[in-house]
Protein backbone atom coordinates (compact mmCIF):
# COMPACT_ATOMS: atom_id res chain seq x y z
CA UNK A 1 78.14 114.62 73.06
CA UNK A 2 80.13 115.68 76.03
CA UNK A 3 79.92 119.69 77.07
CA UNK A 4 83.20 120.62 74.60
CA UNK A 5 81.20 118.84 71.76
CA UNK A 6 83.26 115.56 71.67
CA UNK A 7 81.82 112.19 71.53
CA UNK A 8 81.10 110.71 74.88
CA UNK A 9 83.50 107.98 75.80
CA UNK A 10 81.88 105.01 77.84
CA UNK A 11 83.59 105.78 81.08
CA UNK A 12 82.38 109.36 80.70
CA UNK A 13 78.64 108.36 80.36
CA UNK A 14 79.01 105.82 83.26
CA UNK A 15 80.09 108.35 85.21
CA UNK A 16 78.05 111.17 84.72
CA UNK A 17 75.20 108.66 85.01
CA UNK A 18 76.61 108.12 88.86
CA UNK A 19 76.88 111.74 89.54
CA UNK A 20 73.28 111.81 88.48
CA UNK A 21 71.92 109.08 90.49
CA UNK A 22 74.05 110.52 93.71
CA UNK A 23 72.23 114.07 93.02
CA UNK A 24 68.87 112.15 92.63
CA UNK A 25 69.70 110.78 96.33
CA UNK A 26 70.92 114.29 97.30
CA UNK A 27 67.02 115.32 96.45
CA UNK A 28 67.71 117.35 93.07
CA UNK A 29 64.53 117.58 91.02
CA UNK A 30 65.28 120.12 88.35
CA UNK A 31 68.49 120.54 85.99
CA UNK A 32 68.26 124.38 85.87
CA UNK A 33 71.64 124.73 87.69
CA UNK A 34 75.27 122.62 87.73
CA UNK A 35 74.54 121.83 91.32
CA UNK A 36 71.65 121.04 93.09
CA UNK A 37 70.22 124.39 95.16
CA UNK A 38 69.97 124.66 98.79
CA UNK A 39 66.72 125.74 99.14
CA UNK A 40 66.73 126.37 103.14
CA UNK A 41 70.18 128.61 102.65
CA UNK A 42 67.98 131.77 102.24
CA UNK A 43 66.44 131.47 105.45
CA UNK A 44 69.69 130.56 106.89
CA UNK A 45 73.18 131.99 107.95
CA UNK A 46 76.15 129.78 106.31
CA UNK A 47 77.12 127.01 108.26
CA UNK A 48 80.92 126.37 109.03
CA UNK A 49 82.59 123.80 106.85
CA UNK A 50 83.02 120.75 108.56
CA UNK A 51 85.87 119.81 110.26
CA UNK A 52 88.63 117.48 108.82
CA UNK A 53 88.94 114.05 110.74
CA UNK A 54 90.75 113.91 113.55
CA UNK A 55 92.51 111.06 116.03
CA UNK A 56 89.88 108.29 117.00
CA UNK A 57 88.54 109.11 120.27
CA UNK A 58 88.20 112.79 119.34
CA UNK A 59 84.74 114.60 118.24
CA UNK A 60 83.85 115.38 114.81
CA UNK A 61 81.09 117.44 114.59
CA UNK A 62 79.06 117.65 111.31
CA UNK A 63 78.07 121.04 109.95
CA UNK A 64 75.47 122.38 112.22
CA UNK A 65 72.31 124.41 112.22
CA UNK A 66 72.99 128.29 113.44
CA UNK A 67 72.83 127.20 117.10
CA UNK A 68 71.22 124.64 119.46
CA UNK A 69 67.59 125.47 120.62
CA UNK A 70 67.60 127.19 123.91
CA UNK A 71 64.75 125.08 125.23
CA UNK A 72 64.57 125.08 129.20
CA UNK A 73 62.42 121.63 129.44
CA UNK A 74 61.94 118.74 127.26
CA UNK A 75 58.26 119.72 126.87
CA UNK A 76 60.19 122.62 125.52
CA UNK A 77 62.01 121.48 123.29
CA UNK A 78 59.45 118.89 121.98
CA UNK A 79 57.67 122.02 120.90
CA UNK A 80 60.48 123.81 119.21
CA UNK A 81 60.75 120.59 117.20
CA UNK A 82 57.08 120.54 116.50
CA UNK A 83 57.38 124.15 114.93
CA UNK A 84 61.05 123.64 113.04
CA UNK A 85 60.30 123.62 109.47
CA UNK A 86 64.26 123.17 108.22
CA UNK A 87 64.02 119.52 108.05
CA UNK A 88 61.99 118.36 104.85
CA UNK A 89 61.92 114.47 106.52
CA UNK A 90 59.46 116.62 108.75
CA UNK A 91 57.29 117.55 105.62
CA UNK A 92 57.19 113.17 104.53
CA UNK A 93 56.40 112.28 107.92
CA UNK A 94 53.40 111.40 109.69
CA UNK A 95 54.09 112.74 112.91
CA UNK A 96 57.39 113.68 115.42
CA UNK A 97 58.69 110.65 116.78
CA UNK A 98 60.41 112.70 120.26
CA UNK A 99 61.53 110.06 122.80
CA UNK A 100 60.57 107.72 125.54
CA UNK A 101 61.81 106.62 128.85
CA UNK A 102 62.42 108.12 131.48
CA UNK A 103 63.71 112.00 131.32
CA UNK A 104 65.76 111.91 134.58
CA UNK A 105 67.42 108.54 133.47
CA UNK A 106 71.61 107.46 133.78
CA UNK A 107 70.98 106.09 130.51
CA UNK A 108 70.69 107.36 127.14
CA UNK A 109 70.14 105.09 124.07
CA UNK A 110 70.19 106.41 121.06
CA UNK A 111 68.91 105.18 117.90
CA UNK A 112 68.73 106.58 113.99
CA UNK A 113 65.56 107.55 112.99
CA UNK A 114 61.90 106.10 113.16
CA UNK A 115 60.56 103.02 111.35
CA UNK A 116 57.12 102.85 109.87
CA UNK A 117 55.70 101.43 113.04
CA UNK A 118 57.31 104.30 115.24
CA UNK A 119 56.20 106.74 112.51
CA UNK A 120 52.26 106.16 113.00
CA UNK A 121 52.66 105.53 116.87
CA UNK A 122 55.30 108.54 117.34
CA UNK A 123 57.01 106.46 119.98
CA UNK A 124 60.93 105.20 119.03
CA UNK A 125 61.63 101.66 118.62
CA UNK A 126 58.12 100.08 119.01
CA UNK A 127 58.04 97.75 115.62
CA UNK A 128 60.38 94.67 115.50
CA UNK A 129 63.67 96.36 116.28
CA UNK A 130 61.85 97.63 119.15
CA UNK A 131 61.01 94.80 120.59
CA UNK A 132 64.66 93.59 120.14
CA UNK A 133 65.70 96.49 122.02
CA UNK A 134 63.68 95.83 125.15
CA UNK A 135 64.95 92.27 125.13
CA UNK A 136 68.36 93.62 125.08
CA UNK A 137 67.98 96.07 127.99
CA UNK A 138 65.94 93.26 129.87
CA UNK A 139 68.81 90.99 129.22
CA UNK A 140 70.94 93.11 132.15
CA UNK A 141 68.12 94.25 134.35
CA UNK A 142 67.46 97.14 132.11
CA UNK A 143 63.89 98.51 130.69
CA UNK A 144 62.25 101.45 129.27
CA UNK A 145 61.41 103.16 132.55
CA UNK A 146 65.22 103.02 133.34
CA UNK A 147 66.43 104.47 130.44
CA UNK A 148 65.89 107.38 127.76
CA UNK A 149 65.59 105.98 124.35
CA UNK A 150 65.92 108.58 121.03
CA UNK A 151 66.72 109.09 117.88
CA UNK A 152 69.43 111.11 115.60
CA UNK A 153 66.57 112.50 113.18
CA UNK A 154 62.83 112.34 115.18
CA UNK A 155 60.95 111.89 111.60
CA UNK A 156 60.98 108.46 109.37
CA UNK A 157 63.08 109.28 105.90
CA UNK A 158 61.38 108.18 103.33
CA UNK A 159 60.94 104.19 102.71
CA UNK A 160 63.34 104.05 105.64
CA UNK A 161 66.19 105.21 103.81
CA UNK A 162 69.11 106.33 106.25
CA UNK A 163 69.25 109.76 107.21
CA UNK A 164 71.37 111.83 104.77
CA UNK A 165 74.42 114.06 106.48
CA UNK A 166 72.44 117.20 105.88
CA UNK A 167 69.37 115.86 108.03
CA UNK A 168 71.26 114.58 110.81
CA UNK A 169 73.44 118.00 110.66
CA UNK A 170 69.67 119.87 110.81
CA UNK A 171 68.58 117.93 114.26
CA UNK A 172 71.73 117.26 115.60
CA UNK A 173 71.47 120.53 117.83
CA UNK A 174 67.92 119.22 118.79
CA UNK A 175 69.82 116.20 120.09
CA UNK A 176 72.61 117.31 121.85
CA UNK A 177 69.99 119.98 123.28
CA UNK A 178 67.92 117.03 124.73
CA UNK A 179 71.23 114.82 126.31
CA UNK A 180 71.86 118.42 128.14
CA UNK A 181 68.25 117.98 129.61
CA UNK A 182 68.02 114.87 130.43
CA UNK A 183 72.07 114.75 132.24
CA UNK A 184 72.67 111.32 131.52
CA UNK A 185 75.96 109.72 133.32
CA UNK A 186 76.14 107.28 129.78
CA UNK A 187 75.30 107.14 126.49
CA UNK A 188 74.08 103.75 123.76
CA UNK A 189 74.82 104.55 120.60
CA UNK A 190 73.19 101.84 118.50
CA UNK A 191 74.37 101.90 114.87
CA UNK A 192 76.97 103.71 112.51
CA UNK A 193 74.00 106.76 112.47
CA UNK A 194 74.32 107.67 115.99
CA UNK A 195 78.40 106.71 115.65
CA UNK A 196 78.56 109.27 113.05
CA UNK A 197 76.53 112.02 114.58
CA UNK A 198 78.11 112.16 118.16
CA UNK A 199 81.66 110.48 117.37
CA UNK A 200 82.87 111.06 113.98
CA UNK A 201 85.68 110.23 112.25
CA UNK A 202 86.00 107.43 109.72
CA UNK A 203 86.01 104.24 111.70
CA UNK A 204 82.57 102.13 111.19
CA UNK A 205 80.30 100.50 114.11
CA UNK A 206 82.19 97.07 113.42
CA UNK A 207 85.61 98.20 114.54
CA UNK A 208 84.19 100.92 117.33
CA UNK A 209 81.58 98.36 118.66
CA UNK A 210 82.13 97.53 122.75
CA UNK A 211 84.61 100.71 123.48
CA UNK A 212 83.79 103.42 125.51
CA UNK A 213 84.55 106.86 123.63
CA UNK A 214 84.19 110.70 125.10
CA UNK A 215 81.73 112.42 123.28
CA UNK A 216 81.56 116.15 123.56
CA UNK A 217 77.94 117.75 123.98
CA UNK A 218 76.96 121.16 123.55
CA UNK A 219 75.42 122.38 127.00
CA UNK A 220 77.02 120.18 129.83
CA UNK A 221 80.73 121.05 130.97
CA UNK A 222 82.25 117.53 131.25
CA UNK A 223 82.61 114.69 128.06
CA UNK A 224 80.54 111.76 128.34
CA UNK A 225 81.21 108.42 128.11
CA UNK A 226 79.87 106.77 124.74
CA UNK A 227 79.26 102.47 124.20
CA UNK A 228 78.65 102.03 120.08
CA UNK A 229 77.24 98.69 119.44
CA UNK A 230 75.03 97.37 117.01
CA UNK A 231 71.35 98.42 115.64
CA UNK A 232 68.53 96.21 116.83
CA UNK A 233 67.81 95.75 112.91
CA UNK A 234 70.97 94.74 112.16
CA UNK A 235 70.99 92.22 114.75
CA UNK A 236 67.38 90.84 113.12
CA UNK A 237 69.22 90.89 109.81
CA UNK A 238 72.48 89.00 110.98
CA UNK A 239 71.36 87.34 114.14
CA UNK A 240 75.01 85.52 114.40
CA UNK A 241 76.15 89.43 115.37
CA UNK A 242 73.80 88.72 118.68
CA UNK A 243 76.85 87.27 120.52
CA UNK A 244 78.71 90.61 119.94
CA UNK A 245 75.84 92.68 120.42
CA UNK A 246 76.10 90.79 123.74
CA UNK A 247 79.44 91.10 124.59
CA UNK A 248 78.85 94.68 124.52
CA UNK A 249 75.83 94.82 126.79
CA UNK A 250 77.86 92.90 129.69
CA UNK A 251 80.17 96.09 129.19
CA UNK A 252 77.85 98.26 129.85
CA UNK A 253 76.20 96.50 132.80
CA UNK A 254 79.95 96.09 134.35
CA UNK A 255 80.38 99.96 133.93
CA UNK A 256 77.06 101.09 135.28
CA UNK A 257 77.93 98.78 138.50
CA UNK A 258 81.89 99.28 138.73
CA UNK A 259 81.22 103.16 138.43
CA UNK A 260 77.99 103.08 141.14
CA UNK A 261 76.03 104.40 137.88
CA UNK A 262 73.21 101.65 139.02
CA UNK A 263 73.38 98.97 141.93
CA UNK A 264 73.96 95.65 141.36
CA UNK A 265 70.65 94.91 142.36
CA UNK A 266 69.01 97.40 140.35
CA UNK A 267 70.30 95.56 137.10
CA UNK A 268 68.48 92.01 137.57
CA UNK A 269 70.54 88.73 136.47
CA UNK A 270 71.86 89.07 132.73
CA UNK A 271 70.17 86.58 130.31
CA UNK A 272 72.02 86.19 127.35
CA UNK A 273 70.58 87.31 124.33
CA UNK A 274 72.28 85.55 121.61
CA UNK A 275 69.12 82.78 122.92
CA UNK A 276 66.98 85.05 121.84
């Protein structure tokens, strides 16, 4: 029976089963109300509605938290992570998963959100797709102590799951907080996470891949320049995506040289990953 007491029509069933199963994913676990409760809105002032998608090359910023931590330092704002209690991914998670690299570095790479291996180290990108990673900085000259390497949401989601739009909303202030630390002259954004987070709009990684964007970021005065290209784990999944994956990394090795971001000789001789 359907709520006006008819018979429920096949289509009807099918698709109340789907808005079921999307507010199962949304994390509703009681049927006492039509829509599933925001739990954190008490402790909370509303946030803005988001913004409706713009040109591509423009920022569009998912709803936000009040306002971006204030932290001075990144030991900081490692702590003012530490004691957020907004997130529930924090709640499922072993421990905070902050960042490594260097925090003075040109180079930002960011990532989506910790594995199981990063989750019971609490360093990013240590397990396979890790390891990827550091061949693919390697491959132009590049390595950890060169760059900073973080994530869009510092706790592991559940069985790895990506990181719904309400989580990355929660830490994206977190984020942009920690780019206006660290002052980087270019940013990695590896995967549609980190696309989606800093760039927006509608387009996917596969048609934004190897073009440089200008990302907007609370705290520093001037846009920075943005490379998407692929995951790490995508690459281990669909290793024939290496050669573009590639293609992209000579990019950013030509602009880091071209615009005296790094010398020539501080980025060794490429090796070409797709050997790999």
């Amino acid at each position: 029976m359907n709520a006006q007491g008819g018979e429920m029509t096949g289509d009807s069933r099918a698709a109340l089963l789907a808005a079921l199963a999307l507010q199962a994913e949304w994390g509703a676990d009681e049927a006492l109300l039509e829509t599933p409760p925001d739990r954190a809105a008490a402790s909370r002032p509303a946030s803005p509605a988001p913004a409706a998608p713009s040109a591509p090359g423009t920022v569009v910023r998912l709803p936000t938290a009040p306002s971006a931590p204030g932290a001075a330092s990144l030991a900081e704002l490692r702590a003012a992570l530490e004691a957020f209690d907004q997130c529930a991914l924090k709640r499922t998670a072993t421990q905070l998963v902050f960042a490594d690299g260097a925090e003075d570095a040109r180079i930002m790479i960011i990532g989506e959100a910790p594995g199981g291996e990063e989750d019971r180290i609490g360093r990013p990108f240590v397990g396979p797709a890790g390891q990827l990673l550091d061949k693919m900085l390697g491959s132009i000259g590049l390595d950890r102590g060169t760059v900073r390497i973080v994530n869009v949401v510092p706790w592991r989601p559940p069985g790895n799951r990506t990181p719904s739009d309400t989580e990355i909303a929660q830490c994206l202030p977190f984020l942009h907080r920690h780019i206006a630390l660290v002052r980087p002259e270019r940013l990695v954004l590896l995967g549609a996470v980190a696309v989606r987070a800093l760039i927006g709009g509608k387009d996917g990684i596969t048609r934004l891949r190897g073009k440089w964007r200008e990302v907007t970021i609370e705290g520093l005065d001037q846009t920075l320049r943005a490379l998407p290209t692929y995951h790490p784990a995508y690459l281990l999944r669909q290793p024939a995506a290496k050669r573009l994956a590639w293609a992209d990394l000579l990019e950013l090795r030509r602009e880091c040289v071209e615009s005296r971001i790094l010398r020539d000789a501080d980025m060794r001789n490429s090796q070409d990953i797709t050997k790999s």
